[in-house]
PDB file of N, CA and C in Angstrom:
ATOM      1  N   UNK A   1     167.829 197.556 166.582  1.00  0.00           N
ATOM      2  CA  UNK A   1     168.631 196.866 165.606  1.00  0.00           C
ATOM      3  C   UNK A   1     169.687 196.054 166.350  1.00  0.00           C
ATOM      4  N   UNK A   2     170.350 195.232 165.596  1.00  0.00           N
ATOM      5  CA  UNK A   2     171.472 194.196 166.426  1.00  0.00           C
ATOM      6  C   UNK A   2     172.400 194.384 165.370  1.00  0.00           C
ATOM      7  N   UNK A   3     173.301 194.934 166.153  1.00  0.00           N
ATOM      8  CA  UNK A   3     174.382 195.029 165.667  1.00  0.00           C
ATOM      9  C   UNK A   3     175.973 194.187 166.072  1.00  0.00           C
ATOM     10  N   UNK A   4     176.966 193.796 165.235  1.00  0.00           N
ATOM     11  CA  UNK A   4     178.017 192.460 165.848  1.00  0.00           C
ATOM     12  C   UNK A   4     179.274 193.500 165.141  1.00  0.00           C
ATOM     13  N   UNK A   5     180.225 193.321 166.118  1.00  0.00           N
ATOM     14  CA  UNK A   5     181.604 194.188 165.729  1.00  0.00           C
ATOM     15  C   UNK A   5     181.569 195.362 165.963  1.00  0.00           C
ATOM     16  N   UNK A   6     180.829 195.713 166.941  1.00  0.00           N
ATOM     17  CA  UNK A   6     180.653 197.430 167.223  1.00  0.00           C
ATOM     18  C   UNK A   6     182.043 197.894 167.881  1.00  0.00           C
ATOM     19  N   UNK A   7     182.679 198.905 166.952  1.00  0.00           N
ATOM     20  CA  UNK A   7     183.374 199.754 167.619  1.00  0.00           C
ATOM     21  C   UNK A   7     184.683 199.359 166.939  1.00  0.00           C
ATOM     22  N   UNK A   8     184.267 198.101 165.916  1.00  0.00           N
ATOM     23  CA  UNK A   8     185.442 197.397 165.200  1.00  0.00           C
ATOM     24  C   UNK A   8     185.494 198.387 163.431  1.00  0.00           C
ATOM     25  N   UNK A   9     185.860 199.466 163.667  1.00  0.00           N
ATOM     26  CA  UNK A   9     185.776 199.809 162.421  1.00  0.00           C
ATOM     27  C   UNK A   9     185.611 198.890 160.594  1.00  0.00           C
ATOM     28  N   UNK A  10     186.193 198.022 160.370  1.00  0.00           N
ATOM     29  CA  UNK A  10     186.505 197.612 159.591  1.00  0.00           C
ATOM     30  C   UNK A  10     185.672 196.411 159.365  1.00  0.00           C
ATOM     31  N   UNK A  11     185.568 195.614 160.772  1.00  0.00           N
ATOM     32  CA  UNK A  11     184.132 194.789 160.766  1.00  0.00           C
ATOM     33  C   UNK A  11     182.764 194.659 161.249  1.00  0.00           C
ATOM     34  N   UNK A  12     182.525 195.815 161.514  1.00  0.00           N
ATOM     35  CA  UNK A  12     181.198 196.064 162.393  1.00  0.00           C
ATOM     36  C   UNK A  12     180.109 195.781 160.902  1.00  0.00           C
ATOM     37  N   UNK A  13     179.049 195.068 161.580  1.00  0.00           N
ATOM     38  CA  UNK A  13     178.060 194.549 160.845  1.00  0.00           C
ATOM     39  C   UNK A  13     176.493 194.705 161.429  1.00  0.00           C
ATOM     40  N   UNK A  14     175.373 194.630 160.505  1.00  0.00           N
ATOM     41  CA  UNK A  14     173.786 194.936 161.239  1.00  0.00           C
ATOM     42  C   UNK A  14     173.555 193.375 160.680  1.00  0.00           C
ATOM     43  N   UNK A  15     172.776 192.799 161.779  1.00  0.00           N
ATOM     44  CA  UNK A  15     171.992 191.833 161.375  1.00  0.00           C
ATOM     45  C   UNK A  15     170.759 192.216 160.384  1.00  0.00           C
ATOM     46  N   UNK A  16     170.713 191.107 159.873  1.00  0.00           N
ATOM     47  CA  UNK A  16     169.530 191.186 158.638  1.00  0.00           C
ATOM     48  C   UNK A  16     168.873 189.642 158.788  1.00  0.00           C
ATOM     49  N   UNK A  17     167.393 189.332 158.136  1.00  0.00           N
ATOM     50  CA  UNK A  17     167.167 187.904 157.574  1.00  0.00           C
ATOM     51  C   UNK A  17     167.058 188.057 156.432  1.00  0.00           C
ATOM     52  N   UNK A  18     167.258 187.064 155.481  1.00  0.00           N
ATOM     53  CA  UNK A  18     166.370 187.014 154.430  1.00  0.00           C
ATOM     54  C   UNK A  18     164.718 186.845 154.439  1.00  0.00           C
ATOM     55  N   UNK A  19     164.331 187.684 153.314  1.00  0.00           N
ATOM     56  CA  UNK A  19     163.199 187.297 153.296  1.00  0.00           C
ATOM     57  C   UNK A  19     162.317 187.658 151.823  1.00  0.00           C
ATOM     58  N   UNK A  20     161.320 186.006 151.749  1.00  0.00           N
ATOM     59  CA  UNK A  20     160.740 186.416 150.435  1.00  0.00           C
ATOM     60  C   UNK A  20     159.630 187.523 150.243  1.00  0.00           C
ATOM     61  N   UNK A  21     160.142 188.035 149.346  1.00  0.00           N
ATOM     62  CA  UNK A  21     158.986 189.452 148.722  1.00  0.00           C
ATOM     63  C   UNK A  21     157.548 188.806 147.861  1.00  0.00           C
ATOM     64  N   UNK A  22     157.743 187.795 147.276  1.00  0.00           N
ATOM     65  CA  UNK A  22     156.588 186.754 147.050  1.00  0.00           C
ATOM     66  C   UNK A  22     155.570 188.010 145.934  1.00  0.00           C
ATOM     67  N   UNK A  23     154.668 188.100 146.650  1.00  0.00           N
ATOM     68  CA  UNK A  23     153.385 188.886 146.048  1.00  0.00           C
ATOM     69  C   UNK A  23     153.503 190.462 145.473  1.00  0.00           C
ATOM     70  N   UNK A  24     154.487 191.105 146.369  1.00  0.00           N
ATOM     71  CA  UNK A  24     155.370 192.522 146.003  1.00  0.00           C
ATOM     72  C   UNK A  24     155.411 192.910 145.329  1.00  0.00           C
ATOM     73  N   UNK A  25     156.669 191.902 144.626  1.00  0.00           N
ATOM     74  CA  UNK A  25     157.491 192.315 143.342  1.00  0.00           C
ATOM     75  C   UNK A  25     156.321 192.231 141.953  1.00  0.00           C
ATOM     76  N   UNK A  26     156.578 192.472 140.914  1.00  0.00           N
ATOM     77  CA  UNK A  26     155.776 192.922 139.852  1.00  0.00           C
ATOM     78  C   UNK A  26     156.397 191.251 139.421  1.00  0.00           C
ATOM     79  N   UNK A  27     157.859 190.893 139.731  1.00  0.00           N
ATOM     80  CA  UNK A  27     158.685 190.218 138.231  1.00  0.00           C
ATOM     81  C   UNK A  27     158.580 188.972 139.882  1.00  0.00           C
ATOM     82  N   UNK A  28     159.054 187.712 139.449  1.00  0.00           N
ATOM     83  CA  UNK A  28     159.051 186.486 140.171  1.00  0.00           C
ATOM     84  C   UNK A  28     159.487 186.993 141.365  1.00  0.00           C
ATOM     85  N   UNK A  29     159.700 185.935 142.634  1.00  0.00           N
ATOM     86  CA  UNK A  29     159.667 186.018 144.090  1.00  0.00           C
ATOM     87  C   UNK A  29     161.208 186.249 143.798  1.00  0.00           C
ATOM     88  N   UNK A  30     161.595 187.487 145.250  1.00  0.00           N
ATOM     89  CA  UNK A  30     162.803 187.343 144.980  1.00  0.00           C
ATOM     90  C   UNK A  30     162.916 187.848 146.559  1.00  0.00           C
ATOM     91  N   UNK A  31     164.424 186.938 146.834  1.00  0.00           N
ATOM     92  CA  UNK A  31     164.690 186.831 148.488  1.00  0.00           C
ATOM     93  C   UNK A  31     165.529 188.382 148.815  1.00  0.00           C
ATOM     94  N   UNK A  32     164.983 188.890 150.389  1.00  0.00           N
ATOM     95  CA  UNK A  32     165.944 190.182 150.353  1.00  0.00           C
ATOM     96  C   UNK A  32     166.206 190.192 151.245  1.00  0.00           C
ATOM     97  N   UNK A  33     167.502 191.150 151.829  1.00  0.00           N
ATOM     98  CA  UNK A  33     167.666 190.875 153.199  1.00  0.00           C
ATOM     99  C   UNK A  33     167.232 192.179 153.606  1.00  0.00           C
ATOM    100  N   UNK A  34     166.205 192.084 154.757  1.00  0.00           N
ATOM    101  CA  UNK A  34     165.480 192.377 155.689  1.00  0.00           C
ATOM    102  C   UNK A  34     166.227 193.232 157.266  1.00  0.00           C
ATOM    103  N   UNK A  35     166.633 194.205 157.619  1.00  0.00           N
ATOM    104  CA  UNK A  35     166.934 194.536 158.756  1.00  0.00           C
ATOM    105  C   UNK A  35     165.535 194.558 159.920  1.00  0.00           C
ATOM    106  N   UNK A  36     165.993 193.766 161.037  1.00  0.00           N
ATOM    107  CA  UNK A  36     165.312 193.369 161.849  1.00  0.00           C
ATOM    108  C   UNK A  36     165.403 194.691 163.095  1.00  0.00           C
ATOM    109  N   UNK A  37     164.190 195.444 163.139  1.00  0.00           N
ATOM    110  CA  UNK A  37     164.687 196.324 164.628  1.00  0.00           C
ATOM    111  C   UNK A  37     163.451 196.220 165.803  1.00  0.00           C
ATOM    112  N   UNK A  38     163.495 196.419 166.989  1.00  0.00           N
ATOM    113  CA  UNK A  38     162.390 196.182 167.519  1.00  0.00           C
ATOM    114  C   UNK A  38     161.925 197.685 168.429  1.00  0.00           C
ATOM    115  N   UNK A  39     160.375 197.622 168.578  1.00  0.00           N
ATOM    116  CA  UNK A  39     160.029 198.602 169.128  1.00  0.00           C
ATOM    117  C   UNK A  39     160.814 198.674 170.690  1.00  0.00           C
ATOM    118  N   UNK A  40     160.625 197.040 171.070  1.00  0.00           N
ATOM    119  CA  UNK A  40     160.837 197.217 172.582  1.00  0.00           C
ATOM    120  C   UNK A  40     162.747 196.747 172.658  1.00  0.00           C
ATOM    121  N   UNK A  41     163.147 197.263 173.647  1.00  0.00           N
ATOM    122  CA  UNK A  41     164.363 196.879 173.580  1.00  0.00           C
ATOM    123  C   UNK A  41     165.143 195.556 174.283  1.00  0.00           C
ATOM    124  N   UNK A  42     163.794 195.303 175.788  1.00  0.00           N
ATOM    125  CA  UNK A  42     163.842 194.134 175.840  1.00  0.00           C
ATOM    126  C   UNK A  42     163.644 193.057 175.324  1.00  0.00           C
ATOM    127  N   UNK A  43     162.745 193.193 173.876  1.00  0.00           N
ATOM    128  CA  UNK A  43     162.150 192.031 173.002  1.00  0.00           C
ATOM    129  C   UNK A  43     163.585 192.036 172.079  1.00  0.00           C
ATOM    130  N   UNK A  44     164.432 193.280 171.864  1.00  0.00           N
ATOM    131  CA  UNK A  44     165.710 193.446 171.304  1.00  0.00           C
ATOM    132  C   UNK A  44     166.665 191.860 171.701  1.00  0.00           C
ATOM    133  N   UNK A  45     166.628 192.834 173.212  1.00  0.00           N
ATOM    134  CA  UNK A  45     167.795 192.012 173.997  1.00  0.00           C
ATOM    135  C   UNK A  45     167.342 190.571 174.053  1.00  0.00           C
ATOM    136  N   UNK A  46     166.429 189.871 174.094  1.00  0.00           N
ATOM    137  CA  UNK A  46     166.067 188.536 174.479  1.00  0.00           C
ATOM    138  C   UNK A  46     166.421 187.782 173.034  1.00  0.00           C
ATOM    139  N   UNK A  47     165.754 188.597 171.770  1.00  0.00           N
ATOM    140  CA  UNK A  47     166.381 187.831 170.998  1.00  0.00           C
ATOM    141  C   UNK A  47     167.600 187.526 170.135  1.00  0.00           C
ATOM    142  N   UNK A  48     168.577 188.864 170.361  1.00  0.00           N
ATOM    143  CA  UNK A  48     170.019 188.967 170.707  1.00  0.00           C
ATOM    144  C   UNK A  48     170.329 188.035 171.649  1.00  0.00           C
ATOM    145  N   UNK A  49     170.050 187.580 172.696  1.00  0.00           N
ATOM    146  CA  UNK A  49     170.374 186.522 173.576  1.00  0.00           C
ATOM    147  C   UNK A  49     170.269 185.240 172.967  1.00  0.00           C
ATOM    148  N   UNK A  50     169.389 185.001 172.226  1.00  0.00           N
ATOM    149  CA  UNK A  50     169.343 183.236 171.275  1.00  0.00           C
ATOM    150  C   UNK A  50     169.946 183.657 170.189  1.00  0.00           C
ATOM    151  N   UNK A  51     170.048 185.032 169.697  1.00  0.00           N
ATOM    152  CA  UNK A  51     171.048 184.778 168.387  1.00  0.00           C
ATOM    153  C   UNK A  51     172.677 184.512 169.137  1.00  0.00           C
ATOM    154  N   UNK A  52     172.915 184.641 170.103  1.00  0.00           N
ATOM    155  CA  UNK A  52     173.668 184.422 170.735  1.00  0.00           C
ATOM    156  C   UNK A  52     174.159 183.083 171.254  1.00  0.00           C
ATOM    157  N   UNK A  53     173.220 182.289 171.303  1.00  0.00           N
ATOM    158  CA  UNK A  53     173.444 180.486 171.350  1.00  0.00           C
ATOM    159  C   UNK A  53     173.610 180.411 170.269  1.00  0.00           C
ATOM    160  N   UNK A  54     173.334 180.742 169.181  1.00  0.00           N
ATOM    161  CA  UNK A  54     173.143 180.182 167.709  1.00  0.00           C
ATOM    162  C   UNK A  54     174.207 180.460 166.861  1.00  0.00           C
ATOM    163  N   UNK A  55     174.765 181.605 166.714  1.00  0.00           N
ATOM    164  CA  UNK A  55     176.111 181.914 166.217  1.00  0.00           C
ATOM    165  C   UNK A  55     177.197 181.739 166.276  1.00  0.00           C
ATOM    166  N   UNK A  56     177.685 181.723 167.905  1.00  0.00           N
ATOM    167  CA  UNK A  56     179.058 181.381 168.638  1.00  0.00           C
ATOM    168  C   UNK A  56     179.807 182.294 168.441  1.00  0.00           C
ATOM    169  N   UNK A  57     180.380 182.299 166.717  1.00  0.00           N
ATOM    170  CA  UNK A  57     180.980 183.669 166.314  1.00  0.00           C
ATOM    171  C   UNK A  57     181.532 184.642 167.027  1.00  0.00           C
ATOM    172  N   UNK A  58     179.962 185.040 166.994  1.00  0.00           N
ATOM    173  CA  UNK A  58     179.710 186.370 166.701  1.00  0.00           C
ATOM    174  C   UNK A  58     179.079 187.204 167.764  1.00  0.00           C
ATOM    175  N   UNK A  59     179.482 187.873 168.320  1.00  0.00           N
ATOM    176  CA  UNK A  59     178.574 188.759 169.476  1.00  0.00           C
ATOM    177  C   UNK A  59     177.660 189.825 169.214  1.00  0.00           C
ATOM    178  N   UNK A  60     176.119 189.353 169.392  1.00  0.00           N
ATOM    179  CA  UNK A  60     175.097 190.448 169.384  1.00  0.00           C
ATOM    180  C   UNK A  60     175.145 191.311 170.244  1.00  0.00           C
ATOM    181  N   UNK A  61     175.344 192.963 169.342  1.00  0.00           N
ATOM    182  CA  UNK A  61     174.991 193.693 170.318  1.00  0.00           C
ATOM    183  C   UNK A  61     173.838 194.754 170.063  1.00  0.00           C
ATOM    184  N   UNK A  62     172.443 195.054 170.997  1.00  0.00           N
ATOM    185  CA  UNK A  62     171.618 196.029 170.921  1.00  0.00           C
ATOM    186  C   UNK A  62     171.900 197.399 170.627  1.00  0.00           C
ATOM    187  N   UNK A  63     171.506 197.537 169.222  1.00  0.00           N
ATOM    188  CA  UNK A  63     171.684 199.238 169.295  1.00  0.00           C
ATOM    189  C   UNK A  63     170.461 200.214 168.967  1.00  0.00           C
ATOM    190  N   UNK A  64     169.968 201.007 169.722  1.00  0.00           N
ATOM    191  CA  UNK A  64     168.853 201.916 170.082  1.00  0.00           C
ATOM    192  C   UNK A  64     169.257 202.941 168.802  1.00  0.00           C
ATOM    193  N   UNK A  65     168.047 202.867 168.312  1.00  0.00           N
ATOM    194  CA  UNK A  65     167.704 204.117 167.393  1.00  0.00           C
ATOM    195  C   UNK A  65     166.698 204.548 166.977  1.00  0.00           C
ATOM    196  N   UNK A  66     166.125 205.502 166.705  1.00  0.00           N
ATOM    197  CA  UNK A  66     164.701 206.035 166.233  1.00  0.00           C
ATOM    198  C   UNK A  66     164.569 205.567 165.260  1.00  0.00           C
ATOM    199  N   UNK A  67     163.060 205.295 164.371  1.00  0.00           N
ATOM    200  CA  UNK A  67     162.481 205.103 163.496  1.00  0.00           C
ATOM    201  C   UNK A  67     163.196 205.750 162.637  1.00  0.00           C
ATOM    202  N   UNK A  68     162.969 206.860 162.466  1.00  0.00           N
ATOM    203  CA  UNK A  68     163.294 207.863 161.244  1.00  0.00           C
ATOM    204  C   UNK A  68     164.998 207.300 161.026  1.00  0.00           C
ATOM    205  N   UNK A  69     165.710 206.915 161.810  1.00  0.00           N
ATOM    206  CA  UNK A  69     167.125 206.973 161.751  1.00  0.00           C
ATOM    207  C   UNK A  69     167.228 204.928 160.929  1.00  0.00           C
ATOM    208  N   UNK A  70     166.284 204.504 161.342  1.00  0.00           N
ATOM    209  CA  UNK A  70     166.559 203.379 161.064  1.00  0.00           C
ATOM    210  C   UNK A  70     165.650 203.154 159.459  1.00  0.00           C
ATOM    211  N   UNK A  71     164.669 204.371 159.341  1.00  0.00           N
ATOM    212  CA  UNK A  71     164.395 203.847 157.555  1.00  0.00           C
ATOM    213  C   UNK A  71     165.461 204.573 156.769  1.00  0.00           C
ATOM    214  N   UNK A  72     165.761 205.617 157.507  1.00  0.00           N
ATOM    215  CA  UNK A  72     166.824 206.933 156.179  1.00  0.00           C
ATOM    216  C   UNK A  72     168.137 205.332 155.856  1.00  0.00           C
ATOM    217  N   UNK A  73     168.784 204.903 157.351  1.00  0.00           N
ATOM    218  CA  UNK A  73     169.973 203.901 156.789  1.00  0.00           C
ATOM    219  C   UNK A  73     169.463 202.834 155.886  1.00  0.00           C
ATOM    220  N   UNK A  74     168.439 202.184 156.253  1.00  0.00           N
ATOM    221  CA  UNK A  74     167.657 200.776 155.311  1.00  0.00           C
ATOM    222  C   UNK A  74     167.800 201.905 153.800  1.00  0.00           C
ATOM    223  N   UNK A  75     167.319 202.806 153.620  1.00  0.00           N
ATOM    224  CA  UNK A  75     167.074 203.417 152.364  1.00  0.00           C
ATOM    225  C   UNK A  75     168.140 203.875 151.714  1.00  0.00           C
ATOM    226  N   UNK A  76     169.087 203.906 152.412  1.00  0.00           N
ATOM    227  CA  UNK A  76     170.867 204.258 151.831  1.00  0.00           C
ATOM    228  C   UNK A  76     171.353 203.235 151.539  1.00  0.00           C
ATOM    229  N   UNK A  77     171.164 201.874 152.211  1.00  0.00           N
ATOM    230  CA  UNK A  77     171.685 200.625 152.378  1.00  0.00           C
ATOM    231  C   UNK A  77     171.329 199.464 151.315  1.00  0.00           C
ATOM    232  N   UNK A  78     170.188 200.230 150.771  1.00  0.00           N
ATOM    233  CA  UNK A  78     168.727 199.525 149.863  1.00  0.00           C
ATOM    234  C   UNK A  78     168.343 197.885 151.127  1.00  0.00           C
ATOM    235  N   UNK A  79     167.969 198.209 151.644  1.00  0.00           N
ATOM    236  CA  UNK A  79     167.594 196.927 152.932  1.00  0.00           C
ATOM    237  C   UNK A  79     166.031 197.494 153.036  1.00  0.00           C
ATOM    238  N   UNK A  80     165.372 195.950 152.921  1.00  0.00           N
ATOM    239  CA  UNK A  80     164.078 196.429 153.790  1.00  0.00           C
ATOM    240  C   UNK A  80     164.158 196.648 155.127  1.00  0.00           C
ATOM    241  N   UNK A  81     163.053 197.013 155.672  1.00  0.00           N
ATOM    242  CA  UNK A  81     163.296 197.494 157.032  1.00  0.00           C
ATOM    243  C   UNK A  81     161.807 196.802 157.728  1.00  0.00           C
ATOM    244  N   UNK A  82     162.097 195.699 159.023  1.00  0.00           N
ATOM    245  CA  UNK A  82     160.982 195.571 159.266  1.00  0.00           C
ATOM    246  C   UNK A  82     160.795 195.797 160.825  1.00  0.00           C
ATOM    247  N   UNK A  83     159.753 196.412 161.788  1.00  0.00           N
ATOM    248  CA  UNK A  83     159.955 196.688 163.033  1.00  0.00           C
ATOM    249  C   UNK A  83     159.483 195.461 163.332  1.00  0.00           C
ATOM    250  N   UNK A  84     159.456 195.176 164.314  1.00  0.00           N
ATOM    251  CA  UNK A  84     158.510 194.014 165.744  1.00  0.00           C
ATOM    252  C   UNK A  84     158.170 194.598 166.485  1.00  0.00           C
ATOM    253  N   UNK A  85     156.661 194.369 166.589  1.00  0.00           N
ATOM    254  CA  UNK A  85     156.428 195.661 167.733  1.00  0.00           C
ATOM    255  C   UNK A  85     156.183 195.070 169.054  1.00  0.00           C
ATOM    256  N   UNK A  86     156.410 195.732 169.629  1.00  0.00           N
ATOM    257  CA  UNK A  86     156.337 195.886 171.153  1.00  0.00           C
ATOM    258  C   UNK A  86     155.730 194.427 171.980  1.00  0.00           C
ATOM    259  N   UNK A  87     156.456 193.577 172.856  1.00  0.00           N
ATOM    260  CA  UNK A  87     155.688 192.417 173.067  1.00  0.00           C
ATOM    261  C   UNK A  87     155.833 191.410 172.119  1.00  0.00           C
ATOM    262  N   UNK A  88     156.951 191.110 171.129  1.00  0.00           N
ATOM    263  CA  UNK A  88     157.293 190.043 170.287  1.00  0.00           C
ATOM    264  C   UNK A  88     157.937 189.041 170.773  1.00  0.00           C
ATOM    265  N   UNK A  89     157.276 187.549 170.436  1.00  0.00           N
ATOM    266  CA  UNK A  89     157.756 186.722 170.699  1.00  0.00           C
ATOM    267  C   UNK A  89     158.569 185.447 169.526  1.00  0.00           C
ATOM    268  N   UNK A  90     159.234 186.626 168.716  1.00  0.00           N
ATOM    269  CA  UNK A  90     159.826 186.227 167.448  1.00  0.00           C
ATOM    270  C   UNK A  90     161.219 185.823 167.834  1.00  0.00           C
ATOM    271  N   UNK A  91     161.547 184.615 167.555  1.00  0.00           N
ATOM    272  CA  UNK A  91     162.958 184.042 167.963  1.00  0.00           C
ATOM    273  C   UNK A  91     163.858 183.764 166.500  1.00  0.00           C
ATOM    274  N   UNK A  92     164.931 183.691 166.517  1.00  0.00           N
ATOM    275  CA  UNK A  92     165.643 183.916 165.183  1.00  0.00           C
ATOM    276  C   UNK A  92     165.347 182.324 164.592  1.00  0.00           C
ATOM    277  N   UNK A  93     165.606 182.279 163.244  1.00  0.00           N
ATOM    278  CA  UNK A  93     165.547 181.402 162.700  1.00  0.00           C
ATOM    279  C   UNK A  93     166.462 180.377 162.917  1.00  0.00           C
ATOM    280  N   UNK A  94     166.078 179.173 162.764  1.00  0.00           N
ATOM    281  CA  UNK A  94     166.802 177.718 163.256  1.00  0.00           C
ATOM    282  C   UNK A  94     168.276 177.627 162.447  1.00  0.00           C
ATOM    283  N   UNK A  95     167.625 177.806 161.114  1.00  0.00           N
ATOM    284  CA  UNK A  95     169.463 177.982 160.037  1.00  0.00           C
ATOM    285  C   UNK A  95     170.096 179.490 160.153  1.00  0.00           C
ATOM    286  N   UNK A  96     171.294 179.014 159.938  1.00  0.00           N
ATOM    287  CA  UNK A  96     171.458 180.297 159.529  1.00  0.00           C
ATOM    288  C   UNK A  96     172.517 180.048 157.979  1.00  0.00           C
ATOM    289  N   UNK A  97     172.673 180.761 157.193  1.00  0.00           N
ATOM    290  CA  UNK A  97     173.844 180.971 155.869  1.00  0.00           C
ATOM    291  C   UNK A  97     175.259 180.424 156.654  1.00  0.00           C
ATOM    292  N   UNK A  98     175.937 179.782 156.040  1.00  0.00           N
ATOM    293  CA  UNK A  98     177.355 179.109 156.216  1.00  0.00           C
ATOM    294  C   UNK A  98     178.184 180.081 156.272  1.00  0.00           C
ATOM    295  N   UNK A  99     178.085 181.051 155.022  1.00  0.00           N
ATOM    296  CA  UNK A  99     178.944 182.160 154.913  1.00  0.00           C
ATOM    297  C   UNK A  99     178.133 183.366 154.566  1.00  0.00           C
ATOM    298  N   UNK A 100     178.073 184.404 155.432  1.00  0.00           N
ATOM    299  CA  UNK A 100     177.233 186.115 156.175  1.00  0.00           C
ATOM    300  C   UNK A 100     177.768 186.809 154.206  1.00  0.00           C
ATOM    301  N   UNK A 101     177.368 187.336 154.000  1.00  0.00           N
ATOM    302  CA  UNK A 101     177.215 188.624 152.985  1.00  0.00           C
ATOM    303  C   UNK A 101     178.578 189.056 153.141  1.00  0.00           C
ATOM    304  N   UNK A 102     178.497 189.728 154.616  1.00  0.00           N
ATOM    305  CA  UNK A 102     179.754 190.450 155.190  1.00  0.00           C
ATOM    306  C   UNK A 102     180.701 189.343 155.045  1.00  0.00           C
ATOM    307  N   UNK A 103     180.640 188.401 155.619  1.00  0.00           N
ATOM    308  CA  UNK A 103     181.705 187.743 155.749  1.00  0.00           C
ATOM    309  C   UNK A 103     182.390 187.675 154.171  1.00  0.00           C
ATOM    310  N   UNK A 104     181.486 187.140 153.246  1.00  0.00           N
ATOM    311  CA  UNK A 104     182.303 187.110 151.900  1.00  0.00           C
ATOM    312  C   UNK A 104     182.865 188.706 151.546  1.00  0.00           C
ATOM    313  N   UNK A 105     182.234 189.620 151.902  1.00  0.00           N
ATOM    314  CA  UNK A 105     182.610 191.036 151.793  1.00  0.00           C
ATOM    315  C   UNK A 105     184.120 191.309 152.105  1.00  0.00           C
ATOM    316  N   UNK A 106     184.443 190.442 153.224  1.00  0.00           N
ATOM    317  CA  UNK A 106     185.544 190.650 154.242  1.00  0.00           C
ATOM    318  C   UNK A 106     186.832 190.066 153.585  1.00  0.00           C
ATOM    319  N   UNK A 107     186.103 188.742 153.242  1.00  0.00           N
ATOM    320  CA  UNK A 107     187.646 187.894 152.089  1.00  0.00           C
ATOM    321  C   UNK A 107     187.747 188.571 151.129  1.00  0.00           C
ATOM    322  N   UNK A 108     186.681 188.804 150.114  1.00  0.00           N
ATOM    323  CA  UNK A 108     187.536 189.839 148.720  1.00  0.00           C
ATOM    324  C   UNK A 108     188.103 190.900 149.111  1.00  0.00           C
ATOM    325  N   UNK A 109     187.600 191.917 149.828  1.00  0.00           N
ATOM    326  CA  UNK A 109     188.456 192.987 150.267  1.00  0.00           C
ATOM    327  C   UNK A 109     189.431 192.664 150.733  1.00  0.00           C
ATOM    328  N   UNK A 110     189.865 191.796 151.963  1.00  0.00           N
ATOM    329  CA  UNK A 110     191.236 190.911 152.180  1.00  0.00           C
ATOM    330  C   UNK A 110     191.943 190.147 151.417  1.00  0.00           C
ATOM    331  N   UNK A 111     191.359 189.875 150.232  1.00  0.00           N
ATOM    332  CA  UNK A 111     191.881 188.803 149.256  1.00  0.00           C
ATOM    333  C   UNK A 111     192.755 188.631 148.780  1.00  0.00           C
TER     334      UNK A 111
END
């Protein structure tokens, strides 16, 4: 998983994408956000490294966790959960959102 603000109580955040559920859902397509984790940790780190050109922000950081630990949080969190397995050559998406979930999270609670 990639995680940004580690150790920052108040703003520590998990990366997510959106993504459409399309065929899934019973009722129309509807977009969700997706936690991204990878089997390998170097396929982790490399693409933490371009989310890293791409953000500026924000600092990616790799965080190691077991399977089981990463569906129980997606399932507390209501987040899908998707792995990459081992040997991915999946690079983050070209856009990204203007303003993060969290981030609007951050102004009303500060508001």
């Amino acid at each position: 998983m990639i995680l940004f603000g580690v150790g920052e109580v108040d703003t520590e955040g998990i990366y997510t994408v959106k993504l459409e559920l399309g065929d899934r859902c019973a009722s129309e397509d509807l977009n969700v956000d997706v936690v991204l984790a990878f089997e390998s940790r170097s396929d982790a780190t490399r693409y933490a490294s371009q989310l890293d050109t791409l953000l500026f922000k924000y600092m990616p950081w790799v965080y190691s966790s077991s399977t089981a630990e990463n569906v129980e949080f997606c399932g507390e969190q209501g987040y899908e959960l998707h792995i990459e397995p081992c040997g991915s050559t999946m690079s983050p998406p070209p856009a990204n959102v203007a303003v993060t979930d969290w981030e609007r999270y951050m102004i009303i609670r500060d508001g």
